[in-house]
N, C-alpha and C. Protein backbone atom coordinates (compact mmCIF):
# COMPACT_ATOMS: atom_id res chain seq x y z
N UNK A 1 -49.07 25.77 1.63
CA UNK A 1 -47.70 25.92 2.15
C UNK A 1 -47.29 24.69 2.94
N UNK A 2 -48.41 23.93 3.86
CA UNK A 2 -48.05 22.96 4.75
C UNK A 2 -47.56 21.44 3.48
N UNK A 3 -48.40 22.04 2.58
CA UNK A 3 -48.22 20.22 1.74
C UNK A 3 -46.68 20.60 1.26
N UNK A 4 -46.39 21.68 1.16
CA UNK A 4 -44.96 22.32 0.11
C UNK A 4 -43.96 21.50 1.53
N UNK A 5 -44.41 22.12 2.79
CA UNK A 5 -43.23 21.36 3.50
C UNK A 5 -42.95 19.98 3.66
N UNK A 6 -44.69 19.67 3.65
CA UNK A 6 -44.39 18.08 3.64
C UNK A 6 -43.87 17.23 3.08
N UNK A 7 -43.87 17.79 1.72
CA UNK A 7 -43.01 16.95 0.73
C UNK A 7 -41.33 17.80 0.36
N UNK A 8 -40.76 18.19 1.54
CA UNK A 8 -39.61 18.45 1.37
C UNK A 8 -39.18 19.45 0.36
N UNK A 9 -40.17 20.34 0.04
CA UNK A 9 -40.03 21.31 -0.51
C UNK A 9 -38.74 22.36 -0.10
N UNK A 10 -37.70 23.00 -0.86
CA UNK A 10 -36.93 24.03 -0.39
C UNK A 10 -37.08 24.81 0.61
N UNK A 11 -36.20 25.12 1.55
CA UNK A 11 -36.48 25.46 2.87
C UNK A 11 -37.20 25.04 3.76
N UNK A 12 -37.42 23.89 3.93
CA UNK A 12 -38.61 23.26 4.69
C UNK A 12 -38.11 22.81 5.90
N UNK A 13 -36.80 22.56 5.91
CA UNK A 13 -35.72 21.88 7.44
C UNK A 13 -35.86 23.73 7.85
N UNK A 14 -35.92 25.08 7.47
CA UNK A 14 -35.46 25.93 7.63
C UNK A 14 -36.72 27.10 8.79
N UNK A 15 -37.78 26.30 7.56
CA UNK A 15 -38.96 26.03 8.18
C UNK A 15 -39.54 25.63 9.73
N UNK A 16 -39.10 24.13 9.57
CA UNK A 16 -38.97 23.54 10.78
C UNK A 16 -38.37 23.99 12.19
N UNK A 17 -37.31 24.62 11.53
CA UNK A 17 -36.61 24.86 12.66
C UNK A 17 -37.18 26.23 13.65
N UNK A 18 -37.71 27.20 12.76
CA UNK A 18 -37.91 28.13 13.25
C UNK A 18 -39.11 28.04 14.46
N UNK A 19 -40.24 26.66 13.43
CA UNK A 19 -41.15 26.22 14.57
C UNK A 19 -40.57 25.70 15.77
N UNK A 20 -39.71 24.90 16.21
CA UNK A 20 -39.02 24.37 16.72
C UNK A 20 -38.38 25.66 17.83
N UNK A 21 -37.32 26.51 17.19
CA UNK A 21 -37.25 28.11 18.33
C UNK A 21 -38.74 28.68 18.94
N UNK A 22 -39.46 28.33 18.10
CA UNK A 22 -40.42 29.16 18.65
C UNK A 22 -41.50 28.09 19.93
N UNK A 23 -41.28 27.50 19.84
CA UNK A 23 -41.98 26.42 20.82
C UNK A 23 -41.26 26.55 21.95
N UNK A 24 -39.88 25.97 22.22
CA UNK A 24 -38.88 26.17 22.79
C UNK A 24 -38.77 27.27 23.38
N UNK A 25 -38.72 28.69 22.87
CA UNK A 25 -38.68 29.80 23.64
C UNK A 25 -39.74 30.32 24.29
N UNK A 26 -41.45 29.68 23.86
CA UNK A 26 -42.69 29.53 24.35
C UNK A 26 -42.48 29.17 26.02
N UNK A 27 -41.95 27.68 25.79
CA UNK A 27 -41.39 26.65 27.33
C UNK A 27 -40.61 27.71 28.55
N UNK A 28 -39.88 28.54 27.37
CA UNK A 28 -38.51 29.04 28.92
C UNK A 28 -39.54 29.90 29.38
N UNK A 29 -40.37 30.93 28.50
CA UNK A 29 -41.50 32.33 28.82
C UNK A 29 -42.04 31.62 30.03
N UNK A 30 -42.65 30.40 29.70
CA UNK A 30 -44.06 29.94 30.56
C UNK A 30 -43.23 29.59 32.01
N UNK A 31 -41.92 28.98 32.39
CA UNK A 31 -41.51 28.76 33.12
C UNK A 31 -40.97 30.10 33.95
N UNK A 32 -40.25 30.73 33.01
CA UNK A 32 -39.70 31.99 33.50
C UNK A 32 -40.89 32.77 34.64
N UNK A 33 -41.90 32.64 33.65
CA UNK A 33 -43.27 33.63 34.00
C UNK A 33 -43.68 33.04 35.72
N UNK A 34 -43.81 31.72 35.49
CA UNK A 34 -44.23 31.42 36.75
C UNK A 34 -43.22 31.49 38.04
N UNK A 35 -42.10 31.19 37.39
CA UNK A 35 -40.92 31.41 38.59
C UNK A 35 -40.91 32.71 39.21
N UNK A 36 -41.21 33.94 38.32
CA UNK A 36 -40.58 35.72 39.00
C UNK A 36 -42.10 36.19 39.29
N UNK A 37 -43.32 35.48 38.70
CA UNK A 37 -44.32 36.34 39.09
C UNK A 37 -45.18 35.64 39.96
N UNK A 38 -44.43 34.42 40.73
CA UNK A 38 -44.94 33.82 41.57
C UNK A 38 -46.44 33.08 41.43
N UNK A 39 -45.69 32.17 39.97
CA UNK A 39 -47.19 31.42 39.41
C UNK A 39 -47.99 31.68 39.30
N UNK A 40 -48.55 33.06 39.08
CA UNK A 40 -49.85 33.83 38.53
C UNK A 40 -50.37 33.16 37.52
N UNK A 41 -51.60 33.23 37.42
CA UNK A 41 -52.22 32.38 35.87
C UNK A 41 -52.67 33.41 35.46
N UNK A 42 -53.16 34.90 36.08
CA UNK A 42 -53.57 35.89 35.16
C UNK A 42 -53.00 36.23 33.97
N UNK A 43 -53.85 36.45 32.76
CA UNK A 43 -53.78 36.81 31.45
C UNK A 43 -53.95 38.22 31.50
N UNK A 44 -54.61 39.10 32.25
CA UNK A 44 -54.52 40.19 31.65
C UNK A 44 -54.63 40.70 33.65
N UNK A 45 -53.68 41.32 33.66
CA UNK A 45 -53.66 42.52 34.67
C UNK A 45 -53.36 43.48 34.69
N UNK A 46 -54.67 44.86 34.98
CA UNK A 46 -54.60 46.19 35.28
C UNK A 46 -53.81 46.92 36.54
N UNK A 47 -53.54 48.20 36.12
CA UNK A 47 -53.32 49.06 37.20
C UNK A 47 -54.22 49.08 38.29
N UNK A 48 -53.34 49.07 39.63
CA UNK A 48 -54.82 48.82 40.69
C UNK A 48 -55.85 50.14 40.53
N UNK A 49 -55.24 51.27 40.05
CA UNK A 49 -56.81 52.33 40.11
C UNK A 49 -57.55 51.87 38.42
N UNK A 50 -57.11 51.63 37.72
CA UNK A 50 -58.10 50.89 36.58
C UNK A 50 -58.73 50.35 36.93
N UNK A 51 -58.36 48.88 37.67
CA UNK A 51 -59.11 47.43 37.58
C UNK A 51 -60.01 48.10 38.62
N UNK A 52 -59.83 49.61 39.61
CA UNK A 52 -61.02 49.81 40.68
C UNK A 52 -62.19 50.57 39.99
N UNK A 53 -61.72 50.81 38.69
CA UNK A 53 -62.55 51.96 37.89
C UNK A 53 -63.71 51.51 37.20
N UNK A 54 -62.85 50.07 36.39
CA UNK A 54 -63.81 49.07 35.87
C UNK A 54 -64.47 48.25 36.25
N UNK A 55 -63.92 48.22 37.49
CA UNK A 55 -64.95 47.00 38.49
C UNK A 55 -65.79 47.99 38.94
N UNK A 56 -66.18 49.07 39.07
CA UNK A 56 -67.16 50.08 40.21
C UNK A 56 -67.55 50.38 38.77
N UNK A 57 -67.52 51.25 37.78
CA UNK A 57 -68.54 51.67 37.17
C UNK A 57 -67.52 51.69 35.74
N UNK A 58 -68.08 50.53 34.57
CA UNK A 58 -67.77 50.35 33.35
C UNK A 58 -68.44 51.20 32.84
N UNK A 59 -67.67 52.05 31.61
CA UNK A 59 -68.25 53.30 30.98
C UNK A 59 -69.90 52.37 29.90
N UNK A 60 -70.22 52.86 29.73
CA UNK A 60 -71.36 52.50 27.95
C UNK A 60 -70.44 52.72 27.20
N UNK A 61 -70.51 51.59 26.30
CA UNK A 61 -69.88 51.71 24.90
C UNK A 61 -70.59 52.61 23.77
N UNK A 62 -71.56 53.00 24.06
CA UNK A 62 -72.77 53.80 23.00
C UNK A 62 -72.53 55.23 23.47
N UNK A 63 -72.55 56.15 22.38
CA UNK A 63 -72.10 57.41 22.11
C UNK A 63 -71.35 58.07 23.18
N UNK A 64 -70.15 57.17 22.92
CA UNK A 64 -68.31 58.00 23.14
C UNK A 64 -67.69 57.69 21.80
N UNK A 65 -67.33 58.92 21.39
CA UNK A 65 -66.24 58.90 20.63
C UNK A 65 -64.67 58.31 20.89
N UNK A 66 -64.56 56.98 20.41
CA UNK A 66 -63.84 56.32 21.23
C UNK A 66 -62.52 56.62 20.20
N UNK A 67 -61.47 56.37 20.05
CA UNK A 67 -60.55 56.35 18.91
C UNK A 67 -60.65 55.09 18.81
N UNK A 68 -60.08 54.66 17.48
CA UNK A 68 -60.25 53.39 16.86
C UNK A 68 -58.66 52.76 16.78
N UNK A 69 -57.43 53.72 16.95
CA UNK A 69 -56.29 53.45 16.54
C UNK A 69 -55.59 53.20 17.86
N UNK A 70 -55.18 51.76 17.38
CA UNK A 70 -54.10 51.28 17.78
C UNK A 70 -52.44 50.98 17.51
N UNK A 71 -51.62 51.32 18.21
CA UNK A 71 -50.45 51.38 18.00
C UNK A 71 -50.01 49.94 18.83
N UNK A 72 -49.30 49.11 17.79
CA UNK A 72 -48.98 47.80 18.40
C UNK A 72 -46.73 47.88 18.07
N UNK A 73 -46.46 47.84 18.99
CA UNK A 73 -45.03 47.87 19.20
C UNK A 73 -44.41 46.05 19.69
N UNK A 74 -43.86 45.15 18.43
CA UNK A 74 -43.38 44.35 18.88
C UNK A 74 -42.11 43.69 17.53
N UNK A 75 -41.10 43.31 18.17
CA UNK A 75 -39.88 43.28 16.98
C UNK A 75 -39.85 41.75 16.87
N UNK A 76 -40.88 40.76 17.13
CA UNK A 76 -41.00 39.34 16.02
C UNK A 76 -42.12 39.49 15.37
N UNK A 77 -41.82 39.53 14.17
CA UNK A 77 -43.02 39.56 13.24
C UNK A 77 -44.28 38.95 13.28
N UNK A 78 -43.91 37.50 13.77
CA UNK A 78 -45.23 36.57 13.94
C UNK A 78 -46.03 37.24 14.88
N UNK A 79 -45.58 37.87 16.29
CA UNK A 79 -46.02 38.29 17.29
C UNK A 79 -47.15 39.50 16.96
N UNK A 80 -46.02 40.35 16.16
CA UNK A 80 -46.71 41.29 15.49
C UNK A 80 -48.31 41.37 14.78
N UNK A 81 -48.00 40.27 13.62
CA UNK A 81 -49.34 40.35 12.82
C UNK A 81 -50.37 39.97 13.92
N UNK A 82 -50.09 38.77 14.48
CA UNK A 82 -51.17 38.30 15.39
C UNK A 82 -51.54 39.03 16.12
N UNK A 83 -51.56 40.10 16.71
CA UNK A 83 -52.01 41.21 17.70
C UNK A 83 -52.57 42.05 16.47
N UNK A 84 -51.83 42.37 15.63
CA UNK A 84 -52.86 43.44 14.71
C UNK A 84 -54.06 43.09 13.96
N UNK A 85 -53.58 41.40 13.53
CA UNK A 85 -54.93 40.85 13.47
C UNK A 85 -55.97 40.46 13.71
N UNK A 86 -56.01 40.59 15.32
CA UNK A 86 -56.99 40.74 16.83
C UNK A 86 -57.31 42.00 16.66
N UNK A 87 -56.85 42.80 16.70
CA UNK A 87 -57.20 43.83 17.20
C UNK A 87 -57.81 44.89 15.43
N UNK A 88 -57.84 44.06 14.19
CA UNK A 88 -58.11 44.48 12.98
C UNK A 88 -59.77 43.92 13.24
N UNK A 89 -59.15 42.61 13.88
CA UNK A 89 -60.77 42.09 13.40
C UNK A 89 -62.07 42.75 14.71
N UNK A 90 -61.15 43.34 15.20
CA UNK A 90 -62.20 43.88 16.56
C UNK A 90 -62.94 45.06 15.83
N UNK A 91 -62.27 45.67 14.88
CA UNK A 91 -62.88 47.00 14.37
C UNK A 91 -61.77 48.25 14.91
N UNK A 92 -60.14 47.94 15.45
CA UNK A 92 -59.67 48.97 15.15
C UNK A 92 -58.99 48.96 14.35
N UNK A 93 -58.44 50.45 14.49
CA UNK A 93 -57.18 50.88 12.66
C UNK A 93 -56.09 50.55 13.41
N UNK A 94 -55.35 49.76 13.03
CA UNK A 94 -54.01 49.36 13.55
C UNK A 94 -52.94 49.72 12.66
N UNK A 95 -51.71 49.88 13.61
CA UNK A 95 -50.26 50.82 13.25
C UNK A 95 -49.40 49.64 13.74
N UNK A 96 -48.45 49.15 13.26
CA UNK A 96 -47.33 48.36 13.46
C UNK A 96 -45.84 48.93 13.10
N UNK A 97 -45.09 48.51 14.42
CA UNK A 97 -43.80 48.98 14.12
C UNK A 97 -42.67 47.87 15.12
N UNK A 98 -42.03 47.48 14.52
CA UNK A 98 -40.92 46.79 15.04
C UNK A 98 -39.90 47.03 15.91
N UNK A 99 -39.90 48.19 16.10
CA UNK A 99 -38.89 49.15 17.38
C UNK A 99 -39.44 50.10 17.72
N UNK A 100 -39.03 50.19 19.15
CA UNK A 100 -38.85 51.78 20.21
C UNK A 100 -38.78 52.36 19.19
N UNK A 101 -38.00 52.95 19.19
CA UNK A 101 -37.29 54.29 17.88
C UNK A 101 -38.83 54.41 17.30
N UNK A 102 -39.02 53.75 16.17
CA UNK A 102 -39.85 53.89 15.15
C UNK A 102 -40.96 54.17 16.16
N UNK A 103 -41.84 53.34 17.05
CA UNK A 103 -42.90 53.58 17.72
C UNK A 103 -42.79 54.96 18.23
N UNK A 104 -41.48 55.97 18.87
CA UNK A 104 -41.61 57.08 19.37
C UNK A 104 -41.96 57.58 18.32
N UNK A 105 -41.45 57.82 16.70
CA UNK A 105 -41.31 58.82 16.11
C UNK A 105 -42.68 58.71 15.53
N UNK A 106 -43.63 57.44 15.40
CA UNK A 106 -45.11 57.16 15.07
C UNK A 106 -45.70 58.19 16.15
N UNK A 107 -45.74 58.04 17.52
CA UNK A 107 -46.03 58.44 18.24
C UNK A 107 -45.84 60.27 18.63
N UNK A 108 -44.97 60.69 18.75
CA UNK A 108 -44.38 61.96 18.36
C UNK A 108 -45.43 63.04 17.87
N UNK A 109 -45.29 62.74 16.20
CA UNK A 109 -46.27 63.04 15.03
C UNK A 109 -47.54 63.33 15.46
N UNK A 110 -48.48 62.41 16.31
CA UNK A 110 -49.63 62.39 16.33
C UNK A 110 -49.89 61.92 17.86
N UNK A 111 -49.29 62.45 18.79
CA UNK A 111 -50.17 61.66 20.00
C UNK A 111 -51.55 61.44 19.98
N UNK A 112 -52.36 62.62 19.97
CA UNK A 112 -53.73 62.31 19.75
C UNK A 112 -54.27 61.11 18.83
N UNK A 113 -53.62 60.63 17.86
CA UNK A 113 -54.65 59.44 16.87
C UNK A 113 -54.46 58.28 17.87
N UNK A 114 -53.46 58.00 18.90
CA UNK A 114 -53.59 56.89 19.42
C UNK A 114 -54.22 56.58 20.94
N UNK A 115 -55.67 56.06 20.60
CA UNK A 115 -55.81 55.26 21.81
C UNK A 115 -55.50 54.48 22.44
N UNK A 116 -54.61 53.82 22.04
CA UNK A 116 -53.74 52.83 23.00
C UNK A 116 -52.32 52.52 22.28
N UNK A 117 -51.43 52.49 23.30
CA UNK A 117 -50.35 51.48 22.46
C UNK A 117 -49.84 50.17 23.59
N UNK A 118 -49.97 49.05 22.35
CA UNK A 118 -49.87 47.65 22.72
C UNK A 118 -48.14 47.37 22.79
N UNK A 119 -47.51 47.25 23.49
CA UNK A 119 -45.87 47.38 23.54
C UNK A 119 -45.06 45.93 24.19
N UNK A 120 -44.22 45.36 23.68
CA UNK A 120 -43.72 44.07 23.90
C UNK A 120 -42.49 44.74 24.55
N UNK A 121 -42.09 43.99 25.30
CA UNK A 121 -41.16 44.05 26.64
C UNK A 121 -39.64 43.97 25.79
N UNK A 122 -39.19 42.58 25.30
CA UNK A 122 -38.57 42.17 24.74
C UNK A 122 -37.70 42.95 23.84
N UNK A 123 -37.19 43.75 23.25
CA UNK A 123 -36.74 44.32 22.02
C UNK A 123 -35.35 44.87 22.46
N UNK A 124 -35.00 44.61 21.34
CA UNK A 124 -33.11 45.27 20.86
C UNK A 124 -33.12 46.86 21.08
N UNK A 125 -32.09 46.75 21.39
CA UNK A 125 -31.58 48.36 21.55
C UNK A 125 -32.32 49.33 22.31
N UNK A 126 -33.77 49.41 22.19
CA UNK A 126 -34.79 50.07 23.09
C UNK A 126 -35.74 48.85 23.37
N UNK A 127 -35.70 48.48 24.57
CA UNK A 127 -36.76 47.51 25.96
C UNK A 127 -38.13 48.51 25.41
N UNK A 128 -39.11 47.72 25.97
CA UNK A 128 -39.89 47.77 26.11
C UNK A 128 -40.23 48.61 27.42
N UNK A 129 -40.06 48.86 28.60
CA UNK A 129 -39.68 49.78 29.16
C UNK A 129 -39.07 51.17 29.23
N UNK A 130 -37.99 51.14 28.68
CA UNK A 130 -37.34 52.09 28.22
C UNK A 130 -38.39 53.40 26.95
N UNK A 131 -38.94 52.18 26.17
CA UNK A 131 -39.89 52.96 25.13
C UNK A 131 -41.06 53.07 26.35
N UNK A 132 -41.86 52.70 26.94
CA UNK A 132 -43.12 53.06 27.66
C UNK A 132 -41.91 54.49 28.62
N UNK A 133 -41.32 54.50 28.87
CA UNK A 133 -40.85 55.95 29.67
C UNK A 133 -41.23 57.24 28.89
N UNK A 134 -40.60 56.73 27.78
CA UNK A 134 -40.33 57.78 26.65
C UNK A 134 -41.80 58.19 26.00
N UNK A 135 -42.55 57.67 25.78
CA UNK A 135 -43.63 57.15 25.61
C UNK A 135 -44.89 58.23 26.52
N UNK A 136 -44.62 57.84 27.37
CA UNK A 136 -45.13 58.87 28.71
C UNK A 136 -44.30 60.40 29.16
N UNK A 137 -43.24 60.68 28.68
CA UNK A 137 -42.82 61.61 28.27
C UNK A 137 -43.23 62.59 27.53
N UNK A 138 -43.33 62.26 26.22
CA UNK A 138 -44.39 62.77 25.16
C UNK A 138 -45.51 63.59 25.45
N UNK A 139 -46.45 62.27 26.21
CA UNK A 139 -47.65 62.47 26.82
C UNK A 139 -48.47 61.74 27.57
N UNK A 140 -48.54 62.34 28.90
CA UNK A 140 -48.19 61.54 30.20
C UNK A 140 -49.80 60.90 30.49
N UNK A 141 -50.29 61.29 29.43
CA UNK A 141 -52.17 60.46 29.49
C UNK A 141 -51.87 59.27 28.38
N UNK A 142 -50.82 58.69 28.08
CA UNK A 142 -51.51 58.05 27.38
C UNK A 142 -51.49 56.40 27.92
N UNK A 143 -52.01 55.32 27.28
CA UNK A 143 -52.33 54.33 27.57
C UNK A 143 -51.74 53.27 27.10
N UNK A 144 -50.88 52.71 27.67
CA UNK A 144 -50.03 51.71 27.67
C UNK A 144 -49.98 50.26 28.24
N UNK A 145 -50.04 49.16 27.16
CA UNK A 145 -50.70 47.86 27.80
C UNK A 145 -49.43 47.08 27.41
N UNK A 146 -48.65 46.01 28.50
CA UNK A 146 -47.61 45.94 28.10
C UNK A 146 -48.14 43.94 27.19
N UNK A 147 -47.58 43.86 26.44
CA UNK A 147 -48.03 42.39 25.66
C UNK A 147 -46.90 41.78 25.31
N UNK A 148 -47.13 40.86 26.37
CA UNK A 148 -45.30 39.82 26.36
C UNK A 148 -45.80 38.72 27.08
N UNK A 149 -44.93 37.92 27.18
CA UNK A 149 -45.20 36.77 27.92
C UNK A 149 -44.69 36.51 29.14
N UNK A 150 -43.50 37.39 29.72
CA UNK A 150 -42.56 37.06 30.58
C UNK A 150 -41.94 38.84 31.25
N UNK A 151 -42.12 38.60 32.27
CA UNK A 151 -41.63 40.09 33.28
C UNK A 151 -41.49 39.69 34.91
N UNK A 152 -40.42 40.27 35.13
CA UNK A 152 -40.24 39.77 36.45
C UNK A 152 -41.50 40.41 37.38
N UNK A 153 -41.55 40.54 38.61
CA UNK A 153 -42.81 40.91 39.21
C UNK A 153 -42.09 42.32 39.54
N UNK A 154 -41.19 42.74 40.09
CA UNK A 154 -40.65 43.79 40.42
C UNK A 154 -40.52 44.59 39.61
N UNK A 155 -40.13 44.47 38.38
CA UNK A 155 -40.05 45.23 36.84
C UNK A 155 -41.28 45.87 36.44
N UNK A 156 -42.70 44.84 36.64
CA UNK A 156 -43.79 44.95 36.55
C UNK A 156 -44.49 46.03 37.60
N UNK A 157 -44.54 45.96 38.48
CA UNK A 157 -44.60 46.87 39.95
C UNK A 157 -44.07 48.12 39.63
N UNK A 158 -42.75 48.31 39.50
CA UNK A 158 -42.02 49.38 38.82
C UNK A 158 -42.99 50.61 38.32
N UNK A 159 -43.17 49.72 36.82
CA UNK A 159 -43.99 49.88 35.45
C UNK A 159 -45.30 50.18 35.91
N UNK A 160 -45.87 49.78 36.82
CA UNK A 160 -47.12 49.77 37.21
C UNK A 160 -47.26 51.18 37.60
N UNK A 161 -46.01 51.67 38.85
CA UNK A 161 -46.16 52.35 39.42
C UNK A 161 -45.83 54.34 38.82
N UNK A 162 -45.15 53.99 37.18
CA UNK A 162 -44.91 54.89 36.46
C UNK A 162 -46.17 55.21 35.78
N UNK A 163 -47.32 54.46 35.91
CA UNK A 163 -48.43 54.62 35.11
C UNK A 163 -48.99 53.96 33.43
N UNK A 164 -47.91 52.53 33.78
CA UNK A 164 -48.58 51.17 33.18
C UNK A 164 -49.79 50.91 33.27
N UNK A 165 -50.58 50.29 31.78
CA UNK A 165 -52.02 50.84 32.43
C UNK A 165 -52.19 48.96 32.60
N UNK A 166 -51.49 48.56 32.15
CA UNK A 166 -51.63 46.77 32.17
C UNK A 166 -50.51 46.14 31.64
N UNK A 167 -51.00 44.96 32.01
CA UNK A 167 -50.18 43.57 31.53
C UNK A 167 -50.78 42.43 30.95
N UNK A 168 -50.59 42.32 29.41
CA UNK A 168 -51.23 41.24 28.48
C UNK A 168 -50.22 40.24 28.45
N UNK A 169 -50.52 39.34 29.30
CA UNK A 169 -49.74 37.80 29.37
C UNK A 169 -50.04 37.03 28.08
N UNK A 170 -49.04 36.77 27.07
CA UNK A 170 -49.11 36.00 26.27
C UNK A 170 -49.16 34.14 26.10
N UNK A 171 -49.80 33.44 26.03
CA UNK A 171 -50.65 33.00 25.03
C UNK A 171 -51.95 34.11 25.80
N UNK A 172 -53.00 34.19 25.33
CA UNK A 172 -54.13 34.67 25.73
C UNK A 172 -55.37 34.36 24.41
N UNK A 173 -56.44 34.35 25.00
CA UNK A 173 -57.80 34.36 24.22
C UNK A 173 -58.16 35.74 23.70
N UNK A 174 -57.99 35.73 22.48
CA UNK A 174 -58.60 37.02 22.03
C UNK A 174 -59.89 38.07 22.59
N UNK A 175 -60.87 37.13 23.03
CA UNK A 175 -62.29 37.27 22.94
C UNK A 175 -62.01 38.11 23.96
N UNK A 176 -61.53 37.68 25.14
CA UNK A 176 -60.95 38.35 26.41
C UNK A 176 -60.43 39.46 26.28
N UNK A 177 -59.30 39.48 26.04
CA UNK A 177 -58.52 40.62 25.69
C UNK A 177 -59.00 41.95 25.18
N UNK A 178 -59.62 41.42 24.23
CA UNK A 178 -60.58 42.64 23.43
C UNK A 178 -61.62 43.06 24.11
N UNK A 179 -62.39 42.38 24.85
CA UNK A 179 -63.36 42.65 25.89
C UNK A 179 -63.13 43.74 26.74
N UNK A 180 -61.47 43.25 27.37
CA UNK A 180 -61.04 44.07 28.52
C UNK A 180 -61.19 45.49 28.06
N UNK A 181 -59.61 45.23 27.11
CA UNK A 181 -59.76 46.89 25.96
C UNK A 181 -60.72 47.92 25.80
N UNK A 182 -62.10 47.24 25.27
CA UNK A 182 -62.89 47.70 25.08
C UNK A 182 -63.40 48.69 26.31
N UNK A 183 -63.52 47.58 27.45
CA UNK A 183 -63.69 48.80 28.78
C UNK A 183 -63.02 49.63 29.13
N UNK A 184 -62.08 49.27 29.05
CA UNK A 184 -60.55 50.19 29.09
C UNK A 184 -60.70 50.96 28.80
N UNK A 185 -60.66 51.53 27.33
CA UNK A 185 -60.96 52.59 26.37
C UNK A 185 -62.13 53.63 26.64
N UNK A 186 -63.20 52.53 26.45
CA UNK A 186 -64.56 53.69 27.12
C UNK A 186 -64.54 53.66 28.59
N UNK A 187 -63.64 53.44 29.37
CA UNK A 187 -63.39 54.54 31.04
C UNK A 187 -62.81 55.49 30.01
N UNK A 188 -61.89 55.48 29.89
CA UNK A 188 -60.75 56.39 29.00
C UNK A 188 -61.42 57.96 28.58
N UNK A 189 -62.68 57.25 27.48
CA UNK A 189 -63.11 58.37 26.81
C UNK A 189 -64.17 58.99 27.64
N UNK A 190 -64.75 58.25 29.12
CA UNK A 190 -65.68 58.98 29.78
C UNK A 190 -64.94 60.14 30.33
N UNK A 191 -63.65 59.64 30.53
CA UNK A 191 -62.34 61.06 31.29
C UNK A 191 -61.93 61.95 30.49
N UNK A 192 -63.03 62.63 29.68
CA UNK A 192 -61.98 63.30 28.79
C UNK A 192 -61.37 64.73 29.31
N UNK A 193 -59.91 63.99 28.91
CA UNK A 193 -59.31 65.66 29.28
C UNK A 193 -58.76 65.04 30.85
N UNK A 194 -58.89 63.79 31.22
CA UNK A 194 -58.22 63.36 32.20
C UNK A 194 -57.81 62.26 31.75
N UNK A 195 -56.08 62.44 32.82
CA UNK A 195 -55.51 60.80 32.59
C UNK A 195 -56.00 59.79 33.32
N UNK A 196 -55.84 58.65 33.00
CA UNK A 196 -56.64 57.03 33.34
C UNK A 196 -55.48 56.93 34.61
N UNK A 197 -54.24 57.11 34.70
CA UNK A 197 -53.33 57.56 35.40
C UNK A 197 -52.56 58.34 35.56
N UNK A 198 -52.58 59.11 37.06
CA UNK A 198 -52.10 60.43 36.90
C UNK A 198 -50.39 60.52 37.21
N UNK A 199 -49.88 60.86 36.15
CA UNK A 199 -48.23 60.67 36.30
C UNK A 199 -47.60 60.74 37.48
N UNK A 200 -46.74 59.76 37.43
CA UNK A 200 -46.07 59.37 38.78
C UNK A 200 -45.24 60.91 39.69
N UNK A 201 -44.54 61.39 38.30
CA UNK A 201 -43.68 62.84 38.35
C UNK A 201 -43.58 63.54 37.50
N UNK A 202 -43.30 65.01 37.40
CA UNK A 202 -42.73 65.30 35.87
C UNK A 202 -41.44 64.71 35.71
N UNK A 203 -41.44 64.35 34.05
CA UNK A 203 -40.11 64.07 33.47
C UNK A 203 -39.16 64.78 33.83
N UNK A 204 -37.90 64.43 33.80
CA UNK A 204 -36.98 65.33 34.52
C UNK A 204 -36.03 64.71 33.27
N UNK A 205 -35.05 66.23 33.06
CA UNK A 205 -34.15 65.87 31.73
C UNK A 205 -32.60 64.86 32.31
């Protein structure tokens, strides 16, 4: 594909350009990020009773029935595969969907198949927020890691405080990420029959 552009192959300025938005909108994230969250370099931050759960006593990964399925919620495609393809090659079953909407009605169907859902901030018509409410509505155990690059700190706090179980700062190292998860999950499944966080309130209509 790269030699097709090089030699000016059809669509290749069209090509370009998109690399070009996407670099560019990389720059404003990384700036944005450091301006509202007060130059944090953390890549991945938990809920403060998580990160106290996993720092005091990480579950064994050996005989918990852990779920394998992941629900990844993000509306740029590139963004998309690349998280499902992390998280394919880790050894889970991954679910992709491009909107709120669609992620509730995935979600809905089957709360139980999903051990986690991976949710991007960013999106049309339903935020990323807006879907983690709804989300926890449903069913107020479940586990929600937000994966974006850019959130103000107050928004985040908010989110935290509704029973966000994290924050995956984008660019990030796979190896990491999946690491975290992994503990994540098996606290998760040592609680069974308890939430990782216990809902802020009941939903109210």
């Amino acid at each position: 594909m790269l030699e097709n552009v090089c030699a000016g192959a059809p669509r290749s300025e069209k090509y370009f350009e998109m690399l070009r938005t996407s670099v560019d909108r990389a720059a404003r994230v990384t700036a944005q990020l450091v301006q509202h969250v007060g130059g944090t370099e953390q890549k991945i931050l938990f809920h403060p009773a998580l990160a106290a759960q996993i720092k005091a006593r990480p579950a064994p990964r050996v005989n918990l029935k852990i779920s394998r399925c992941v629900l990844v919620v993000d509306d740029e495609p590139m963004a998309l595969s690349l998280a499902g393809q992390m998280l394919a090659d880790a050894g889970f079953t991954v679910v992709t969907t491009q909107s709120g909407f669609d992620a509730l009605d995935l979600f809905q169907k089957d709360p139980s198949r999903y051990s986690l859902v991976l949710l991007d901030l960013s999106m049309p018509f339903m935020d990323g927020e807006e879907t983690f409410k709804r989300l926890r509505a449903i069913d107020p155990h479940v586990v929600v890691l937000l994966n974006t690059g850019y959130i103000e700190k107050d928004r985040l706090d908010r989110m935290m405080k509704d029973g966000l179980a994290g924050f995956l700062r984008r660019p990030y190292q796979p190896r990491e990420v999946i690491e975290q998860i992994e503990v994540l999950l098996a606290n998760a499944a040592s609680r069974t029959r308890q939430p990782l966080i216990a809902p802020a309130s009941s939903p109210t209509a």
